[in-house]
N, C-alpha and C. Protein backbone atom coordinates (compact mmCIF):
# COMPACT_ATOMS: atom_id res chain seq x y z
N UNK A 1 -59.59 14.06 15.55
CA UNK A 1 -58.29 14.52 15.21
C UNK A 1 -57.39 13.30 15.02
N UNK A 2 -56.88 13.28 13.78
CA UNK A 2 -56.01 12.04 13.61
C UNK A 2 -54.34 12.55 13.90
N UNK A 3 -53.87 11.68 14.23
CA UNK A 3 -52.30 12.02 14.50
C UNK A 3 -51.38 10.90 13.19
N UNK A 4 -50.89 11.53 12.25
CA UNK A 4 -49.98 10.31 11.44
C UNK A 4 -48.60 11.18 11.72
N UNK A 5 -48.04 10.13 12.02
CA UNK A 5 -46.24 10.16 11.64
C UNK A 5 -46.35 9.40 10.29
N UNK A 6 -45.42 10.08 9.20
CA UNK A 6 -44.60 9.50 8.24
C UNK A 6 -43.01 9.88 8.27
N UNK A 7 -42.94 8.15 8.25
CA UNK A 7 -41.02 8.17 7.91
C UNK A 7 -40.72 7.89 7.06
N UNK A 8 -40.15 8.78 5.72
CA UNK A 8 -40.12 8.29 4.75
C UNK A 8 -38.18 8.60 4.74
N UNK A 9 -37.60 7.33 3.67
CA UNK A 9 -36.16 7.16 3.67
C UNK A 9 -35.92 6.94 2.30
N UNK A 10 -34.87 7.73 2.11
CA UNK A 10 -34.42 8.06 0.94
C UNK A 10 -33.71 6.81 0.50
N UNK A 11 -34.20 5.84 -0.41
CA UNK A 11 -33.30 4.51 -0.82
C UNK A 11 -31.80 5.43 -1.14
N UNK A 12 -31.59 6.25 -1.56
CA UNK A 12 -29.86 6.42 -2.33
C UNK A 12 -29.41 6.44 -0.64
N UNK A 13 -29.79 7.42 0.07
CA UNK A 13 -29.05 7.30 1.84
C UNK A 13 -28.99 6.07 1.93
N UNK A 14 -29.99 5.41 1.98
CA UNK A 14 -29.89 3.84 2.29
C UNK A 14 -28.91 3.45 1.94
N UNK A 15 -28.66 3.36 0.83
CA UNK A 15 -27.98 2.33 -0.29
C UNK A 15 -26.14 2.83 0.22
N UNK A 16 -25.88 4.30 0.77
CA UNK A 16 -25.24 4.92 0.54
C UNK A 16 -24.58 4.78 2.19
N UNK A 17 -25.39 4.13 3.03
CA UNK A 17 -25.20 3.74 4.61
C UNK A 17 -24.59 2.51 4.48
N UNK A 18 -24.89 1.78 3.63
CA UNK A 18 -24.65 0.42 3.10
C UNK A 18 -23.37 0.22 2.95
N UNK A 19 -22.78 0.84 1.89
CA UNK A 19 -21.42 0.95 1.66
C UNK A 19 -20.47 1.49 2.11
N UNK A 20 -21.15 2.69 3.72
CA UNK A 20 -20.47 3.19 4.50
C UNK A 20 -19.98 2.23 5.31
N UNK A 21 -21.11 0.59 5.97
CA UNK A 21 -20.76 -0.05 6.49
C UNK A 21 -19.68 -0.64 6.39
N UNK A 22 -20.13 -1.11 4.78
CA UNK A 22 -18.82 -2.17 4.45
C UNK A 22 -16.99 -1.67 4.62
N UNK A 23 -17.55 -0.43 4.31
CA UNK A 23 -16.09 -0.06 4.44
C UNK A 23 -14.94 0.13 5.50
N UNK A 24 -15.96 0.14 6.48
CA UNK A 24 -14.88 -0.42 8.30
C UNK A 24 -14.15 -1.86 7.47
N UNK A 25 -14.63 -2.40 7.28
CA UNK A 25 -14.42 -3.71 7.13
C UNK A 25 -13.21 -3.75 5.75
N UNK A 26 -13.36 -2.90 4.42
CA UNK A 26 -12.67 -2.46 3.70
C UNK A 26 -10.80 -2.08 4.44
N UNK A 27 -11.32 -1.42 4.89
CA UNK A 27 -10.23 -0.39 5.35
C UNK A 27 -9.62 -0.96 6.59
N UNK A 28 -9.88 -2.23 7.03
CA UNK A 28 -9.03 -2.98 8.52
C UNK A 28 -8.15 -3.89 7.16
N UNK A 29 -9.04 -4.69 5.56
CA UNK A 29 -8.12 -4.87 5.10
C UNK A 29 -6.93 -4.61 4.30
N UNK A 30 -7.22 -3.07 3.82
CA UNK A 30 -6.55 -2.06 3.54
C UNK A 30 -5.03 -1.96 4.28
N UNK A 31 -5.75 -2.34 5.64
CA UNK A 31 -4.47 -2.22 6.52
C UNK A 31 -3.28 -3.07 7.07
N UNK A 32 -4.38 -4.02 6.77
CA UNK A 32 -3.50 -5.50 7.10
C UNK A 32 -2.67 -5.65 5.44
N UNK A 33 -3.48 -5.67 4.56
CA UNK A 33 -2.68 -5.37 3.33
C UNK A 33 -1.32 -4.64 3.54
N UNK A 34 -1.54 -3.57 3.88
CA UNK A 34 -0.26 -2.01 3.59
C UNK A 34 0.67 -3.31 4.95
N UNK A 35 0.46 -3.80 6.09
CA UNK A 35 1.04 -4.64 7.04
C UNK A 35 1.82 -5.45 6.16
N UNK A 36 1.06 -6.26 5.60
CA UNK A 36 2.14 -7.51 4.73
C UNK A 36 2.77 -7.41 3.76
N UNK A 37 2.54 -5.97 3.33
CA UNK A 37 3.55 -5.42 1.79
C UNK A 37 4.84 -4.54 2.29
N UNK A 38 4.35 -3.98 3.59
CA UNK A 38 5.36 -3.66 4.30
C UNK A 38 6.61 -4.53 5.31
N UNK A 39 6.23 -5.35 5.09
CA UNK A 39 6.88 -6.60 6.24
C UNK A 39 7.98 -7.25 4.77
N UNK A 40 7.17 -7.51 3.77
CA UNK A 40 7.79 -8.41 2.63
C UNK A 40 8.70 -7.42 2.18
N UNK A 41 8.33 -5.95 1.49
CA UNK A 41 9.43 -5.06 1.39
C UNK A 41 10.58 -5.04 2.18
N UNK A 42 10.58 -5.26 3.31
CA UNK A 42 11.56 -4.95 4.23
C UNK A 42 11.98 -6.37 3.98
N UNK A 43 11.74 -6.92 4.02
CA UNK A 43 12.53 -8.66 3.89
C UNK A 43 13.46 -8.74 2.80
N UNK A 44 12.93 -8.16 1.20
CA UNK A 44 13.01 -7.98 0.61
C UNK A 44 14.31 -6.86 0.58
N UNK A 45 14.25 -5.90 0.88
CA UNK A 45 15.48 -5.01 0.64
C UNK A 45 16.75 -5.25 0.95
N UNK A 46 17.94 -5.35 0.65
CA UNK A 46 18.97 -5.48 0.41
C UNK A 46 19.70 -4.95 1.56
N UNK A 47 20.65 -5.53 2.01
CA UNK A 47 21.12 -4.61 3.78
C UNK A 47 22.81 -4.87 3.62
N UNK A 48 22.89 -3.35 3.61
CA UNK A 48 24.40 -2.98 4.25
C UNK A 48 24.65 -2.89 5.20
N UNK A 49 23.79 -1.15 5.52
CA UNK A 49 23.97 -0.71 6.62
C UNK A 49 22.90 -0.81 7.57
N UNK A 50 21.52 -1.35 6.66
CA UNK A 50 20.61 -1.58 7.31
C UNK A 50 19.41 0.15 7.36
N UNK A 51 20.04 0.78 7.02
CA UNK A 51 19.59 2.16 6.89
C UNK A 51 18.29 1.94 5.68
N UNK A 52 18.43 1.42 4.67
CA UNK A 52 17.30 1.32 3.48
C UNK A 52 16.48 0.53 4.20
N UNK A 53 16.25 -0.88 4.73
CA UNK A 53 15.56 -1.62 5.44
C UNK A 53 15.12 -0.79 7.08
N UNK A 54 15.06 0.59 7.45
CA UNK A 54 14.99 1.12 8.41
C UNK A 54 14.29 1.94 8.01
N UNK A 55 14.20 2.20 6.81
CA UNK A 55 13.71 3.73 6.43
C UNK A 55 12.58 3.46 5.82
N UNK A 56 11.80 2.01 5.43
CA UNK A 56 10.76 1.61 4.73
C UNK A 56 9.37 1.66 5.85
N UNK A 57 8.74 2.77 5.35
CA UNK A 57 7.56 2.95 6.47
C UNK A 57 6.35 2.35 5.78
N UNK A 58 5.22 2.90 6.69
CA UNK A 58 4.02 2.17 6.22
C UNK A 58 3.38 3.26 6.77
N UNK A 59 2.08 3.50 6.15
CA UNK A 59 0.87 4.64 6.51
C UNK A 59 -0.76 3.94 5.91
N UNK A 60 -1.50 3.82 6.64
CA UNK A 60 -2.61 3.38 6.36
C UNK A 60 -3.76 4.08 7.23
N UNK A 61 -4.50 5.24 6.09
CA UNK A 61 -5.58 5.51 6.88
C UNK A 61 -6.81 5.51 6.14
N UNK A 62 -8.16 5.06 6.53
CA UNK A 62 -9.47 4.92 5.57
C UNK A 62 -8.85 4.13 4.48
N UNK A 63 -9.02 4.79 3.37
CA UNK A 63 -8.72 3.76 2.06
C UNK A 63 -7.47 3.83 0.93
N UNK A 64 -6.42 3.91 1.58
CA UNK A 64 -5.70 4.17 1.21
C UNK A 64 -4.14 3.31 2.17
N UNK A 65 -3.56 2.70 1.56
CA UNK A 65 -2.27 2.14 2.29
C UNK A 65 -0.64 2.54 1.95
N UNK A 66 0.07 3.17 2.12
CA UNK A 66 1.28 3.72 1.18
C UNK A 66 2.43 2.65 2.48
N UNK A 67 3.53 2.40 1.40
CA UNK A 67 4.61 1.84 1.86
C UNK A 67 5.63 2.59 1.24
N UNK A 68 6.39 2.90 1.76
CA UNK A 68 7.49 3.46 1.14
C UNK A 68 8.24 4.20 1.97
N UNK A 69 10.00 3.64 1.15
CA UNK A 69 11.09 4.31 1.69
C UNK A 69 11.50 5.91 2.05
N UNK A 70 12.16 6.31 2.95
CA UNK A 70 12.27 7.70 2.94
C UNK A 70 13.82 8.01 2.62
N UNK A 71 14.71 7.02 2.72
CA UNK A 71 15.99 7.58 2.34
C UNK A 71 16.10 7.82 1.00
N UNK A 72 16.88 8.63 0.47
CA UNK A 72 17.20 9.89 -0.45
C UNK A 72 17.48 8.09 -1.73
N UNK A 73 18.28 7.27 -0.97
CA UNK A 73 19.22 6.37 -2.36
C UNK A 73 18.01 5.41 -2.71
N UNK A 74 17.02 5.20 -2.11
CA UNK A 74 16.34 4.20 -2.35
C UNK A 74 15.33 4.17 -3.61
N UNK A 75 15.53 5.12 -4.40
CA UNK A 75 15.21 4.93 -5.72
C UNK A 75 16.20 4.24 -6.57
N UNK A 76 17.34 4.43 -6.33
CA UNK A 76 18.66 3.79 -6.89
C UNK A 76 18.82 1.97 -6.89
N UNK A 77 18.64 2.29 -5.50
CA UNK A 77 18.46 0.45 -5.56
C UNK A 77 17.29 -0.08 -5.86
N UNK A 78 16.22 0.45 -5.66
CA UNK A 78 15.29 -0.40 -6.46
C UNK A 78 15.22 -0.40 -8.26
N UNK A 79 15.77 0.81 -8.95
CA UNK A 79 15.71 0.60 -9.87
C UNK A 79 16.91 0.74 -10.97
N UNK A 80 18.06 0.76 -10.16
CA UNK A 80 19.65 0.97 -10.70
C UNK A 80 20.26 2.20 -10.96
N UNK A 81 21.46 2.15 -11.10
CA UNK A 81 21.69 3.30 -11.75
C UNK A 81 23.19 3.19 -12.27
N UNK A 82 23.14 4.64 -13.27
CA UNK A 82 24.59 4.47 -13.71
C UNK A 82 25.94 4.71 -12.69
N UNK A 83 26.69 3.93 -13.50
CA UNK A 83 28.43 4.32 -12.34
C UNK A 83 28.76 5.71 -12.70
N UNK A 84 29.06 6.53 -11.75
CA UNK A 84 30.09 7.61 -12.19
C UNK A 84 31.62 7.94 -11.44
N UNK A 85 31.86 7.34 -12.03
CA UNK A 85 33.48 7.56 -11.01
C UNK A 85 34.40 9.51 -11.04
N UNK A 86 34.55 9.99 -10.13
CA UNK A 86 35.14 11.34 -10.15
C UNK A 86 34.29 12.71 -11.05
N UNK A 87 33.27 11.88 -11.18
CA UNK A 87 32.05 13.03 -12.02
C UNK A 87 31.91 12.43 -13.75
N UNK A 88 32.62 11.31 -14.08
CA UNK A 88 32.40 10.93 -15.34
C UNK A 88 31.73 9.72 -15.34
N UNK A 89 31.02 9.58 -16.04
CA UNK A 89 29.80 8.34 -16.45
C UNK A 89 31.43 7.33 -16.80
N UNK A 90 31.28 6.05 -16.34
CA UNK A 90 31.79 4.95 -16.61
C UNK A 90 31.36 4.51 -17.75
N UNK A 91 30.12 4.00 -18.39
CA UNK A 91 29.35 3.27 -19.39
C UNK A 91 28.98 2.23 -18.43
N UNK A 92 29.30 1.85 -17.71
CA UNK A 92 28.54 1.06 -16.55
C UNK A 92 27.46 1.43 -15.86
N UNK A 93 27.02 0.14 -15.66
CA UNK A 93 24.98 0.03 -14.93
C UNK A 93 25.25 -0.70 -14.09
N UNK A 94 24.78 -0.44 -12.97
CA UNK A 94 24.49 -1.16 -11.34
C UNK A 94 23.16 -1.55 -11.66
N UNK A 95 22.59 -3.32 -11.74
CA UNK A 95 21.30 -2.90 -12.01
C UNK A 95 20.50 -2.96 -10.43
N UNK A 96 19.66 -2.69 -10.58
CA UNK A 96 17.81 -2.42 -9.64
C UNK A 96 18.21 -3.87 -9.09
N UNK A 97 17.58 -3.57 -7.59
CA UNK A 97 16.97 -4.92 -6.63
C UNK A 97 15.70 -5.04 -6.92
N UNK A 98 14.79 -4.15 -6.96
CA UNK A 98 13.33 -4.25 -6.93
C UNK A 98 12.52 -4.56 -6.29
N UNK A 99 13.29 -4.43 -4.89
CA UNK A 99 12.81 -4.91 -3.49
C UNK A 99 10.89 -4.43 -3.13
N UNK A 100 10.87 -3.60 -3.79
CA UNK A 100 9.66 -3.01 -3.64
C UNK A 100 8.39 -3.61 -4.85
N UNK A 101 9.45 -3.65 -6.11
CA UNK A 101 8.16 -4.06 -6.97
C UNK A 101 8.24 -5.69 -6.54
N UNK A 102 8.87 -6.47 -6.74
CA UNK A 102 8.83 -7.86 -5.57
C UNK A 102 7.63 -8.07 -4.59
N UNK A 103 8.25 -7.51 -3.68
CA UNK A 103 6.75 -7.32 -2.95
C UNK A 103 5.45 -6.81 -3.01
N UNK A 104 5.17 -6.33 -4.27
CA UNK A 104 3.74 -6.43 -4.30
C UNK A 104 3.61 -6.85 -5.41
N UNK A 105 4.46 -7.20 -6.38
CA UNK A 105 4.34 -8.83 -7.22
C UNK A 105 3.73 -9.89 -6.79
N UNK A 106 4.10 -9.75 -5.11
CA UNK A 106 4.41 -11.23 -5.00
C UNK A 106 2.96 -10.82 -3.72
N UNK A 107 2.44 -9.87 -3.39
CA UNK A 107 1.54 -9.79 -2.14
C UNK A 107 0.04 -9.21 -2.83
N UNK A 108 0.51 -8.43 -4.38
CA UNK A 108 -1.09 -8.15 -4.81
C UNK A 108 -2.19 -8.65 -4.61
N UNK A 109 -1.97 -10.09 -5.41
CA UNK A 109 -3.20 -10.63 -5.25
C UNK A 109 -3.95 -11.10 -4.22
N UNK A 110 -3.42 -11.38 -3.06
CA UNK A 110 -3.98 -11.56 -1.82
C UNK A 110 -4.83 -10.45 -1.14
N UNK A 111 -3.87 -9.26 -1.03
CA UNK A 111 -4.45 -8.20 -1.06
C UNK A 111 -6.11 -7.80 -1.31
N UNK A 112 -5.64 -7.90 -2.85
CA UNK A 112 -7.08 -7.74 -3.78
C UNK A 112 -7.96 -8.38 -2.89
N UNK A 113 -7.95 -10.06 -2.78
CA UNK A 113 -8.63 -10.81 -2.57
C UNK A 113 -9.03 -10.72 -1.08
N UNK A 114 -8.32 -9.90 -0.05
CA UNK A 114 -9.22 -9.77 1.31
C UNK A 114 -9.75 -8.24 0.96
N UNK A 115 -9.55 -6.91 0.44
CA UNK A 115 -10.65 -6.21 -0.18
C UNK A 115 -11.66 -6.58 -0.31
N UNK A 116 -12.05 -7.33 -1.62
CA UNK A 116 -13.12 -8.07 -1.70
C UNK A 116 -13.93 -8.67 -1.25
N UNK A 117 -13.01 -9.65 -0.25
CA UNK A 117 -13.77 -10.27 0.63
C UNK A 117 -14.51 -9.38 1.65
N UNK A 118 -13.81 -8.15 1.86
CA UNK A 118 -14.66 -7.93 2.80
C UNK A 118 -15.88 -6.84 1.98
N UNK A 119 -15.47 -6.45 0.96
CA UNK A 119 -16.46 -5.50 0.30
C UNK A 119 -17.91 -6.40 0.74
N UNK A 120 -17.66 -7.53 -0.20
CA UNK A 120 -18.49 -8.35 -0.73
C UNK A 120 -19.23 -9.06 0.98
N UNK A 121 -19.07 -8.98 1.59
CA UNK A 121 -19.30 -9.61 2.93
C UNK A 121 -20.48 -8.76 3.22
């Protein structure tokens, strides 16, 4: 009486465990990313009352990093808007800070480049 075990493994699981690994590693820089785009935004934003620079959050979970403001005006200042004095358009433009596109102007590519690094690791 012979006794065989066979273990046979599906290369796509394999292949597919593989890239499950990497992605711990993905997604810590995912996070540190959404960290330094969120830190520069806030540096970046413009302060009155300090309320727009208060309201700039950060969320990072698995693969995905979001930064962004929650007050109601902060589309305004990042990208301008018209004057209206007593309900009538002036012909005047307040322009945009761009506090937001700034900072990931200025933080993309780093970004990219610890992704990668860790994909590729």
């Amino acid at each position: 009486m012979n006794i065989t075990v066979e273990i046979k493994v599906d290369p796509k699981a394999i292949e597919k465990l593989m890239r499950m690994a990497k992605l711990e590693g993905v997604s810590k820089a995912i996070r540190e990313g959404t960290d330094e785009l969120w830190e520069t935004a806030r540096a970046n934003a413009p302060v009155r009352t300090g309320a727009l620079r208060g309201s700039i959050t950060k969320r990072a979970a698995g693969l995905k990093g979001v930064v962004t403001p929650t007050i109601y005006y902060a589309v305004f200042v990042e990208l301008g808007h018209r004057i209206v004095a007593w309900g009538h358009d002036t012909g005047r433009w307040w322009p945009g800070v761009f506090y937001l596109k700034r900072a990931v102007d200025s933080k993309a590519d780093s970004i990219v480049r610890k992704i990668i690094k860790e994909w590729t690791r």
